[in-house]
N, C-alpha and C. Protein backbone atom coordinates (compact mmCIF):
# COMPACT_ATOMS: atom_id res chain seq x y z
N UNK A 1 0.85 -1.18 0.00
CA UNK A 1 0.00 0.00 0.00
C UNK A 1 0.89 1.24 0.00
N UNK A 2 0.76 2.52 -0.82
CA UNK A 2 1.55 3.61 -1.14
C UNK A 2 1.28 4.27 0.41
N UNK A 3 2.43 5.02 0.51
CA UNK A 3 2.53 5.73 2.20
C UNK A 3 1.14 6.87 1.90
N UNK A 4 0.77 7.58 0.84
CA UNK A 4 -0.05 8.37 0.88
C UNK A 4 -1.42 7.82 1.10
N UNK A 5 -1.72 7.09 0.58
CA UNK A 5 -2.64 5.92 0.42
C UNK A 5 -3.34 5.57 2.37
N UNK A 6 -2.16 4.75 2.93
CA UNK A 6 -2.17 4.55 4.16
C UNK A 6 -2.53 5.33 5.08
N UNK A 7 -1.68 6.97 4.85
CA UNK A 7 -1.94 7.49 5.87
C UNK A 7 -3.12 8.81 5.42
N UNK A 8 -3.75 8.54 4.44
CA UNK A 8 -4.75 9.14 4.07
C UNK A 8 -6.14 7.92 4.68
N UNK A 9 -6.13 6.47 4.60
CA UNK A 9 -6.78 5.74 5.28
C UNK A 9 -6.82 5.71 6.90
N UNK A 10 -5.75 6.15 7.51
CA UNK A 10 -4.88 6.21 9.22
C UNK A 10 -6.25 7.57 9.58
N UNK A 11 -6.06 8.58 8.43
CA UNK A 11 -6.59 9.77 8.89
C UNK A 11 -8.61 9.31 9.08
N UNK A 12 -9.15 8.83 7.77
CA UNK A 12 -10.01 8.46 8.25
C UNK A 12 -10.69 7.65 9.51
N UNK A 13 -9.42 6.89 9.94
CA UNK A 13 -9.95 5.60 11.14
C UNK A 13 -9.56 6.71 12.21
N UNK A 14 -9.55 7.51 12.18
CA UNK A 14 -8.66 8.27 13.45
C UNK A 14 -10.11 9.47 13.26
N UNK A 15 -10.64 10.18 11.95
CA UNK A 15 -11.87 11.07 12.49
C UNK A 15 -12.72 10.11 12.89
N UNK A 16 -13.17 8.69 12.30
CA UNK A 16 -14.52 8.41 12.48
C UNK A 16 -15.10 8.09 13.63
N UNK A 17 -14.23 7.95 14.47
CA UNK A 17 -14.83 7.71 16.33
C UNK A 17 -14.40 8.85 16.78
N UNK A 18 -13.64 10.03 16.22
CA UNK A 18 -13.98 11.49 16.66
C UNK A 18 -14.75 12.14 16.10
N UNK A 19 -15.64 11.55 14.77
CA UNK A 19 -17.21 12.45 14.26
C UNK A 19 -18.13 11.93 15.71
N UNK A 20 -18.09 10.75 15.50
CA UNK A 20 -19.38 10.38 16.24
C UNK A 20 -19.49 10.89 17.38
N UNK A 21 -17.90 10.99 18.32
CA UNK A 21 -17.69 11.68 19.23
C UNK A 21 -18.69 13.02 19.49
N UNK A 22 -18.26 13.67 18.51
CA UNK A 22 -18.69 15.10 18.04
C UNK A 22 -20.08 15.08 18.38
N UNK A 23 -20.71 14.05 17.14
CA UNK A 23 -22.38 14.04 17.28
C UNK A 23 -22.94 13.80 18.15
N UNK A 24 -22.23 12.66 18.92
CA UNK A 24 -22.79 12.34 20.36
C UNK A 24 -23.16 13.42 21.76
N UNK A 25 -21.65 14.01 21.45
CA UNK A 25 -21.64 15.23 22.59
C UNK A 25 -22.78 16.37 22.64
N UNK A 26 -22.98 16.55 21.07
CA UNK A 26 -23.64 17.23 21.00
C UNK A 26 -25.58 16.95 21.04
N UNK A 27 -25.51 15.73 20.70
CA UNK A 27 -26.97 14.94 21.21
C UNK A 27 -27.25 15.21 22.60
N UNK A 28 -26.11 14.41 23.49
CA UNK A 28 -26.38 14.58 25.06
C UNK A 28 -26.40 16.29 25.04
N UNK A 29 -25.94 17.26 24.63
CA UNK A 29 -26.37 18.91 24.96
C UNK A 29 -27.53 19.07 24.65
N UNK A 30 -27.85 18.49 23.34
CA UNK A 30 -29.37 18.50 23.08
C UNK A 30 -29.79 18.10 23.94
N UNK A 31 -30.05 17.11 24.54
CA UNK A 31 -31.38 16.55 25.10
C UNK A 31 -31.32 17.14 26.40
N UNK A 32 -29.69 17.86 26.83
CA UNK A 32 -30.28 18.34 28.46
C UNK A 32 -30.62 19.94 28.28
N UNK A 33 -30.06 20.19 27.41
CA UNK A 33 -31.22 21.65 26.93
C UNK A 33 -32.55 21.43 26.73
N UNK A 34 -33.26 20.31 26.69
CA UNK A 34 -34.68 20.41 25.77
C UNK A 34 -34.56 20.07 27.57
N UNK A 35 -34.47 18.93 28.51
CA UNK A 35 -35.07 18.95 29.51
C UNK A 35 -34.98 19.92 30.70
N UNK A 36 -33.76 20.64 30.67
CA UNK A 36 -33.86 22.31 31.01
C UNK A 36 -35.17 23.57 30.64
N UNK A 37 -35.16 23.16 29.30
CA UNK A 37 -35.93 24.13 29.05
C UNK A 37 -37.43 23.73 29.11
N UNK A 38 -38.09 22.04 29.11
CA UNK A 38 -39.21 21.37 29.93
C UNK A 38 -39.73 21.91 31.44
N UNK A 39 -38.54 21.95 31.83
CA UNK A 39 -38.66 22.28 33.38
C UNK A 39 -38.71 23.52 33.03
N UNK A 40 -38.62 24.94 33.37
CA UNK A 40 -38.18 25.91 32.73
C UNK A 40 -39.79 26.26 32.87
N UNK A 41 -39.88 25.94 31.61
CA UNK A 41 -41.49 26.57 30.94
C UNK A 41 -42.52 26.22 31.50
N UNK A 42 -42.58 25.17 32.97
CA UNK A 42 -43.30 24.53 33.36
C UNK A 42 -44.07 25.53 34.52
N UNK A 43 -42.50 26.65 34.51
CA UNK A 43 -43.27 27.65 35.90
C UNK A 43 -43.93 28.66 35.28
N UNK A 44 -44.25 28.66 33.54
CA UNK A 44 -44.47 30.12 32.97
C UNK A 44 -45.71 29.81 32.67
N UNK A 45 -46.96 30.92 32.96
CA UNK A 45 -48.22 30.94 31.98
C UNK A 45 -48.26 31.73 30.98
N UNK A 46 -48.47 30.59 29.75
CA UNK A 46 -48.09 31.04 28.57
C UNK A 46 -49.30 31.49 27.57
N UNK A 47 -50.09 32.08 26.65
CA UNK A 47 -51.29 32.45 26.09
C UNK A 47 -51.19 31.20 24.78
N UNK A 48 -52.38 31.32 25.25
CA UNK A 48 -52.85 30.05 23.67
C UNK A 48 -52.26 30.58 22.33
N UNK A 49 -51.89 30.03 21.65
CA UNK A 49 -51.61 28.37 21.42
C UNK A 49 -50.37 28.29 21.86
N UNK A 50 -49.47 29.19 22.00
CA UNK A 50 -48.28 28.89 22.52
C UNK A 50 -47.86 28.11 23.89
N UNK A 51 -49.24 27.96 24.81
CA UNK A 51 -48.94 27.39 26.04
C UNK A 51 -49.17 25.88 25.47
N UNK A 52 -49.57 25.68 24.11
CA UNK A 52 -49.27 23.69 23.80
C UNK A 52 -47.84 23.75 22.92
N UNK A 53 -47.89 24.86 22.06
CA UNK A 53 -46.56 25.01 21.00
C UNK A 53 -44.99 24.73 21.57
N UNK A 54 -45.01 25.45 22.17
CA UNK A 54 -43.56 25.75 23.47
C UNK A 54 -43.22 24.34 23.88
N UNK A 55 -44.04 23.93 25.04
CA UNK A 55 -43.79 22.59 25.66
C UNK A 55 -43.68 21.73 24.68
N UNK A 56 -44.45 21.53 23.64
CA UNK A 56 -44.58 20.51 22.79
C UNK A 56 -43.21 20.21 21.68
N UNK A 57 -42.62 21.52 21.34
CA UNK A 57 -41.42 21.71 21.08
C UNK A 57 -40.51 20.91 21.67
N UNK A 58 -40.42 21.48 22.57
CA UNK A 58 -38.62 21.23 23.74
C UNK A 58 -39.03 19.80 24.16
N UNK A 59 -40.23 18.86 24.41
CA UNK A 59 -40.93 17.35 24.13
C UNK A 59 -40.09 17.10 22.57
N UNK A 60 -40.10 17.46 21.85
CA UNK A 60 -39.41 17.06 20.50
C UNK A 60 -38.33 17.06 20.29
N UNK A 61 -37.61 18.18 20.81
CA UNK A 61 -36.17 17.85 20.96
C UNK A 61 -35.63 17.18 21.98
N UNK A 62 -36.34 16.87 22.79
CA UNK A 62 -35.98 15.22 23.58
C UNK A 62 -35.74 14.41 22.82
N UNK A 63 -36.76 14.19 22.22
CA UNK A 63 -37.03 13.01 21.59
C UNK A 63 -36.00 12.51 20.32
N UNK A 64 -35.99 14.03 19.67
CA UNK A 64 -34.71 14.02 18.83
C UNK A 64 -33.36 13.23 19.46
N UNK A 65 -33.34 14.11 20.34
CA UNK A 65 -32.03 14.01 21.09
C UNK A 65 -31.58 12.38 21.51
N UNK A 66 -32.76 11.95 22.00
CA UNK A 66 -33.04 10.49 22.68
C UNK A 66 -33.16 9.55 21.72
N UNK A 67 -33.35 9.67 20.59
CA UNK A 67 -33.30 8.80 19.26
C UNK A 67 -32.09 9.10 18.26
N UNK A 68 -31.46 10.34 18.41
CA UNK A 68 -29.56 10.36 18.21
C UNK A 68 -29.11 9.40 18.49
N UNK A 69 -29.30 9.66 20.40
CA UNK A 69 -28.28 9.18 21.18
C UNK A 69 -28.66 7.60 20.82
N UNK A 70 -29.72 7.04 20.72
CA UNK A 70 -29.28 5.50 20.66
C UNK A 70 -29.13 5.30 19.41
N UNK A 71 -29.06 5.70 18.37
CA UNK A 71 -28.68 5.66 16.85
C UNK A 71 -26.93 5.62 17.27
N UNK A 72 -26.51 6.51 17.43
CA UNK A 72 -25.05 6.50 17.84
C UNK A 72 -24.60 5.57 18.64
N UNK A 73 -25.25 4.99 19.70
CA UNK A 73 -24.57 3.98 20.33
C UNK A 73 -24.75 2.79 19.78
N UNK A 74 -25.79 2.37 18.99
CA UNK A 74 -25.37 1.30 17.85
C UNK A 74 -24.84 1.54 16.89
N UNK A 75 -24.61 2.77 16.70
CA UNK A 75 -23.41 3.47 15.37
C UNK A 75 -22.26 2.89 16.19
N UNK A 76 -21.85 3.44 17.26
CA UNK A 76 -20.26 3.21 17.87
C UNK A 76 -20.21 1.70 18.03
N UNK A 77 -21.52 0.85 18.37
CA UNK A 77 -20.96 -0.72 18.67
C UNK A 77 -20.59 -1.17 17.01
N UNK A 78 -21.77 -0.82 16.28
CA UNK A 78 -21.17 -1.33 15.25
C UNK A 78 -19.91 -1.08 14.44
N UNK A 79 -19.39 -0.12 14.47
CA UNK A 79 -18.52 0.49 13.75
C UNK A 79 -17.03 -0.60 14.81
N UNK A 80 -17.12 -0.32 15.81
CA UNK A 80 -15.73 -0.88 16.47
C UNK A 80 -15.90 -2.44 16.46
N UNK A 81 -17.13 -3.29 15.70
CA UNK A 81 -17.39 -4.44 15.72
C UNK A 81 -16.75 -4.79 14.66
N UNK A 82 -16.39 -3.89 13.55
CA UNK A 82 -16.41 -3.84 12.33
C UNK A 82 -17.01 -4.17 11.04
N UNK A 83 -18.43 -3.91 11.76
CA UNK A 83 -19.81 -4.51 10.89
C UNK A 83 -19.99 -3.34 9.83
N UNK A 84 -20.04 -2.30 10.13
CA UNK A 84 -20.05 -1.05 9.66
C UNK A 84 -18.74 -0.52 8.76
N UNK A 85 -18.54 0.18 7.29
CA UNK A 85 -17.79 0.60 7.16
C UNK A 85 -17.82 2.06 7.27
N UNK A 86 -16.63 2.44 6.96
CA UNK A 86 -16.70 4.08 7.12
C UNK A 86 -17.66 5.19 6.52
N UNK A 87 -18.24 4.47 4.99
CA UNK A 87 -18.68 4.87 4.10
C UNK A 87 -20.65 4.97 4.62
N UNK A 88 -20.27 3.95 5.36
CA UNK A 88 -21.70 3.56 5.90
C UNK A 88 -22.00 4.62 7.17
N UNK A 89 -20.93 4.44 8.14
CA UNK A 89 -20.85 5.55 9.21
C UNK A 89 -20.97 7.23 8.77
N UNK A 90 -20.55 7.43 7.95
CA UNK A 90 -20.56 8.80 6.89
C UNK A 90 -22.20 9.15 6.79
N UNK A 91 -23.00 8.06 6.07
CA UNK A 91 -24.42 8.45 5.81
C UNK A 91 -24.99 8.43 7.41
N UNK A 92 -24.70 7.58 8.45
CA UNK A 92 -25.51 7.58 9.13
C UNK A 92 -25.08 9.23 9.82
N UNK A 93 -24.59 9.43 10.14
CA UNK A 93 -24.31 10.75 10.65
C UNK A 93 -24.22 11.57 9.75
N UNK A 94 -24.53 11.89 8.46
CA UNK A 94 -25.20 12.90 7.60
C UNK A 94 -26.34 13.05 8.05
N UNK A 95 -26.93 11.89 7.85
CA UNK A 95 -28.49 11.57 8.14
C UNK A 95 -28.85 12.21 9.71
N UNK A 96 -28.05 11.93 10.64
CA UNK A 96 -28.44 12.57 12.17
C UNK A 96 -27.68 14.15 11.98
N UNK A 97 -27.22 14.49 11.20
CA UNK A 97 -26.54 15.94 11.48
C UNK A 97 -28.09 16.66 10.42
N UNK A 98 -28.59 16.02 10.02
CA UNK A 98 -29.86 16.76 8.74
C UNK A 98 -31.11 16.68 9.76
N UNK A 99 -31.08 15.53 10.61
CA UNK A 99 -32.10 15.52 11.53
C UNK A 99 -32.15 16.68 13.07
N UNK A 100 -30.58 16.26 13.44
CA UNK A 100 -30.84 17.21 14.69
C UNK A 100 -30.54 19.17 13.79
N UNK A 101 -30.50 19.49 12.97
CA UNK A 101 -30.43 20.77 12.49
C UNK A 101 -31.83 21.14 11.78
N UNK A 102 -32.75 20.17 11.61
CA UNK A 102 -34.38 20.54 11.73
C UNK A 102 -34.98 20.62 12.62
N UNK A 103 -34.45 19.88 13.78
CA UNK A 103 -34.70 20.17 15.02
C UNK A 103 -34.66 21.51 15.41
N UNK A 104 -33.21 21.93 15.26
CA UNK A 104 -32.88 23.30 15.46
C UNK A 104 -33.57 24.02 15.03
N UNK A 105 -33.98 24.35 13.49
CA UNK A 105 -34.16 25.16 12.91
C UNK A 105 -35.91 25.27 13.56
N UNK A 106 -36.44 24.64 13.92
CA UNK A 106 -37.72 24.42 14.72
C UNK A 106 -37.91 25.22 15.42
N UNK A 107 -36.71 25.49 16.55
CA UNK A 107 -36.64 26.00 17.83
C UNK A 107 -36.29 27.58 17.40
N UNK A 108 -35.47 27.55 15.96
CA UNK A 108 -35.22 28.78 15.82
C UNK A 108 -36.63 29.75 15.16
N UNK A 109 -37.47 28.76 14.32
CA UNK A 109 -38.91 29.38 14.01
C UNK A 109 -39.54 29.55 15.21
N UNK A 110 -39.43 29.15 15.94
CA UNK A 110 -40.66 29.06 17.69
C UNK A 110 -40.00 30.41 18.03
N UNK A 111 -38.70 30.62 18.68
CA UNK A 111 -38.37 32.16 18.75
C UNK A 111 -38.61 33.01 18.39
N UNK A 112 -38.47 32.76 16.16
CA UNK A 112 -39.32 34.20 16.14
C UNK A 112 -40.70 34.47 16.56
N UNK A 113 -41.54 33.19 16.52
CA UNK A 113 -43.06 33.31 16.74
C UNK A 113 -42.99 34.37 18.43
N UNK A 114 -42.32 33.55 19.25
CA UNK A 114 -42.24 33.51 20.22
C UNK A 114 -41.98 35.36 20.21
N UNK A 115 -40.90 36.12 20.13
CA UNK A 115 -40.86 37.38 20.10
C UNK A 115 -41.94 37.96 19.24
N UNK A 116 -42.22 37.51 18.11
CA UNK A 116 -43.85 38.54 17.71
C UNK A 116 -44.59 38.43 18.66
N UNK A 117 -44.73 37.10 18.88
CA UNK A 117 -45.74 37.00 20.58
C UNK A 117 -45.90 37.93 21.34
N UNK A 118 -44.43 38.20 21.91
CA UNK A 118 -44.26 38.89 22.85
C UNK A 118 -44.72 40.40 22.38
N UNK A 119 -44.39 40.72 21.46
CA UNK A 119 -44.29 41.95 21.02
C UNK A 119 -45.74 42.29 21.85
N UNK A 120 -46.88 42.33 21.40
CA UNK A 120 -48.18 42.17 21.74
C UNK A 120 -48.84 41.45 23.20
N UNK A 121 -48.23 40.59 23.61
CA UNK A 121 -48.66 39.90 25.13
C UNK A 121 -47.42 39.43 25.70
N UNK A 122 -46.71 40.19 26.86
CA UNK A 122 -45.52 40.75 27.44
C UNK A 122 -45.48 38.81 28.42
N UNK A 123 -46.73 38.09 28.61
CA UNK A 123 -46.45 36.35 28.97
C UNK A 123 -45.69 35.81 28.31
N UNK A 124 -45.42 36.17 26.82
CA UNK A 124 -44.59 35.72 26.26
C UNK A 124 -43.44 35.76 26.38
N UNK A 125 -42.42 36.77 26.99
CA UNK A 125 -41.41 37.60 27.03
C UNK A 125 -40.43 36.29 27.76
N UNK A 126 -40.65 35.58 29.06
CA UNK A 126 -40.07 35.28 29.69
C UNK A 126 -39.39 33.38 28.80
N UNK A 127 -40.48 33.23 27.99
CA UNK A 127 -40.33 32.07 27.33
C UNK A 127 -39.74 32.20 26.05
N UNK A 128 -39.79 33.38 25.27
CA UNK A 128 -39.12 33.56 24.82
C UNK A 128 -37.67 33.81 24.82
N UNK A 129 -37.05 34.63 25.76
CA UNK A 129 -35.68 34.46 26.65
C UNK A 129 -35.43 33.44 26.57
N UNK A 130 -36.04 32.37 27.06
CA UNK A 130 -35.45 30.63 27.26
C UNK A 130 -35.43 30.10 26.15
N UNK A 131 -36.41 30.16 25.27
CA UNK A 131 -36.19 29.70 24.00
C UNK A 131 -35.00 30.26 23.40
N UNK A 132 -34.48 31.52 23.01
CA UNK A 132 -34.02 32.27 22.15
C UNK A 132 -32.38 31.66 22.87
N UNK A 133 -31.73 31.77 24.01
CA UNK A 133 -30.79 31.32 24.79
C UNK A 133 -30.99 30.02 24.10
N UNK A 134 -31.58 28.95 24.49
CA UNK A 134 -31.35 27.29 24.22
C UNK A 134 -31.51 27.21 22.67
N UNK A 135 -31.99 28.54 21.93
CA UNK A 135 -31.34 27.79 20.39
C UNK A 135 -29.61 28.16 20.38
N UNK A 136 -29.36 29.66 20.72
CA UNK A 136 -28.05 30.10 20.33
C UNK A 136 -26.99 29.06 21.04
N UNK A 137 -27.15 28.34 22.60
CA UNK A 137 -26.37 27.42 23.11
C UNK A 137 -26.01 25.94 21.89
N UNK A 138 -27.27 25.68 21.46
CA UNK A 138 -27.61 24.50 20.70
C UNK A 138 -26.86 25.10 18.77
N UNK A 139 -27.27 26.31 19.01
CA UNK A 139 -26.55 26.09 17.47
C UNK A 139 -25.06 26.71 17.48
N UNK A 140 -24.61 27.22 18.63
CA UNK A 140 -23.31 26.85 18.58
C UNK A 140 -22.72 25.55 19.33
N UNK A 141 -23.48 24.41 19.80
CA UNK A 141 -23.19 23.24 19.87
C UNK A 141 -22.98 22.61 19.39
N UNK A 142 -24.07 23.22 18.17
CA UNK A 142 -23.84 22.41 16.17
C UNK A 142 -22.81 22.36 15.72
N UNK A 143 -21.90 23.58 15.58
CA UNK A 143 -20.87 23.18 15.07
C UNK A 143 -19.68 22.97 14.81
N UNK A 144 -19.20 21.89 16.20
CA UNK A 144 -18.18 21.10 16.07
C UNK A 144 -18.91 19.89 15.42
N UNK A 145 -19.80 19.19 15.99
CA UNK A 145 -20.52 17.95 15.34
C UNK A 145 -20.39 18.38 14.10
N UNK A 146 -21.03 18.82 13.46
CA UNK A 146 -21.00 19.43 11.77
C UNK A 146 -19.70 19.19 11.43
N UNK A 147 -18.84 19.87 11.79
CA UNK A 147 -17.16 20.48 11.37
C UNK A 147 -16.88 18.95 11.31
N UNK A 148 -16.92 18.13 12.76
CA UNK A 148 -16.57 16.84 12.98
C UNK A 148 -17.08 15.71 11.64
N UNK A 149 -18.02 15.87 11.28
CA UNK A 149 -18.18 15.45 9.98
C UNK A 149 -18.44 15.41 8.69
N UNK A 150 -17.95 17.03 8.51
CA UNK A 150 -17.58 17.35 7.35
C UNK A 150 -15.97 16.91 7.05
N UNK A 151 -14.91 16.93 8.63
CA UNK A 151 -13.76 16.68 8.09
C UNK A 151 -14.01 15.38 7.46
N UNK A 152 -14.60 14.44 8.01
CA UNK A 152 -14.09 13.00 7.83
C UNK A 152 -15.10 12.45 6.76
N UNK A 153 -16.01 13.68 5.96
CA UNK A 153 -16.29 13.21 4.47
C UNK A 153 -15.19 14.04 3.73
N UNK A 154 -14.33 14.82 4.12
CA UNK A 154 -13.23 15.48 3.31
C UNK A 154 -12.44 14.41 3.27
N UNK A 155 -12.06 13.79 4.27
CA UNK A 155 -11.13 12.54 4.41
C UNK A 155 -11.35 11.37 3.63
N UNK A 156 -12.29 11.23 3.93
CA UNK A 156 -12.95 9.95 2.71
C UNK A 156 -12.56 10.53 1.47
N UNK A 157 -13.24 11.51 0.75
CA UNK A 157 -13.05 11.88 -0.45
C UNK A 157 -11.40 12.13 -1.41
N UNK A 158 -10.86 12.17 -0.06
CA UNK A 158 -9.08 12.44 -0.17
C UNK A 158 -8.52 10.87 -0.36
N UNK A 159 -9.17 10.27 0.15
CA UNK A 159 -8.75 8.98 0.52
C UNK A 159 -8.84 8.12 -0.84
N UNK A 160 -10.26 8.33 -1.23
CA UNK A 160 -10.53 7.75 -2.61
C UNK A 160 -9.99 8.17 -3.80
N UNK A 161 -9.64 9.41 -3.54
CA UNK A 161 -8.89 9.78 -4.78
C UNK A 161 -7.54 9.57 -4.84
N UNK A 162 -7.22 9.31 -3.81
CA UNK A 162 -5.36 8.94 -3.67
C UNK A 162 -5.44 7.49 -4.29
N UNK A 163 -6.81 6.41 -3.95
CA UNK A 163 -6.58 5.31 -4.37
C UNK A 163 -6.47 5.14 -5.62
């Protein structure tokens, strides 16, 4: 095997349990932001429809979060089982980086609702704060996970073309 070859393959086996890393870390932030912000909203009275919208939300990014996290931990058994190849690990964490960033982008539409809300009925004000905080925490949580696996489809793609 050519030295470029090798250590263009070295580089992939070396991101792909530091993507998942990435995604993982950032799942578990997800899900204890959504149950932060559960609790949270639980002390606020909020005006219709937003008092089902809100809760029902940050309930979803649990759930997100909680269906990552065990996607990834049969991502990580399989992958170190060596059932999984890299190519395979690549889609599955495309696939969870497209899922938890609709998530996001969810939380980031509920904010704006959430501040027009407010604009007009000042109940809103305090849930909005919490919302608007737990997207900016969450979408700069995004992106190392992201970064984390964009390197290691750069790597792949380097990899294949050296072959």
């Amino acid at each position: 095997m050519p030295v470029a070859r090798r250590t263009k393959v070295n580089e992939v086996e070396t991101l792909l349990p530091a993507a998942i890393a990435a995604v993982t870390e950032f799942a578990a932030g997800m899900q204890s932001e959504a149950t932060q912000l559960q609790e949270r909203l639980q002390a606020l009275r909020l005006p219709e429809p937003m008092a089902e919208e809100v809760p029902a939300l940050a309930l979803a990014l649990d759930a997100d979060a909680v269906g990552s996290l065990g996607v990834l931990k049969e991502l990580r058994s399989a992958t170190e089982s060596g059932y999984l190849n890299a190519a395979d690990v690549l889609r599955v964490l495309t696939e969870l980086d497209a899922r938890l960033m609709g998530a996001l982008s969810g939380l980031v539409d509920l904010s704006g609702r959430l501040e027009r809300a407010a604009e007009t009925d000042e109940r809103c004000e305090p849930a909005f704060v919490l919302v608007i905080e737990a997207a900016g925490r969450l979408l700069e949580g995004f992106k190392p996970a992201q970064a984390a696996t964009r390197s290691l489809r750069d790597a792949m793609a380097l990899a294949s073309r050296v072959e």
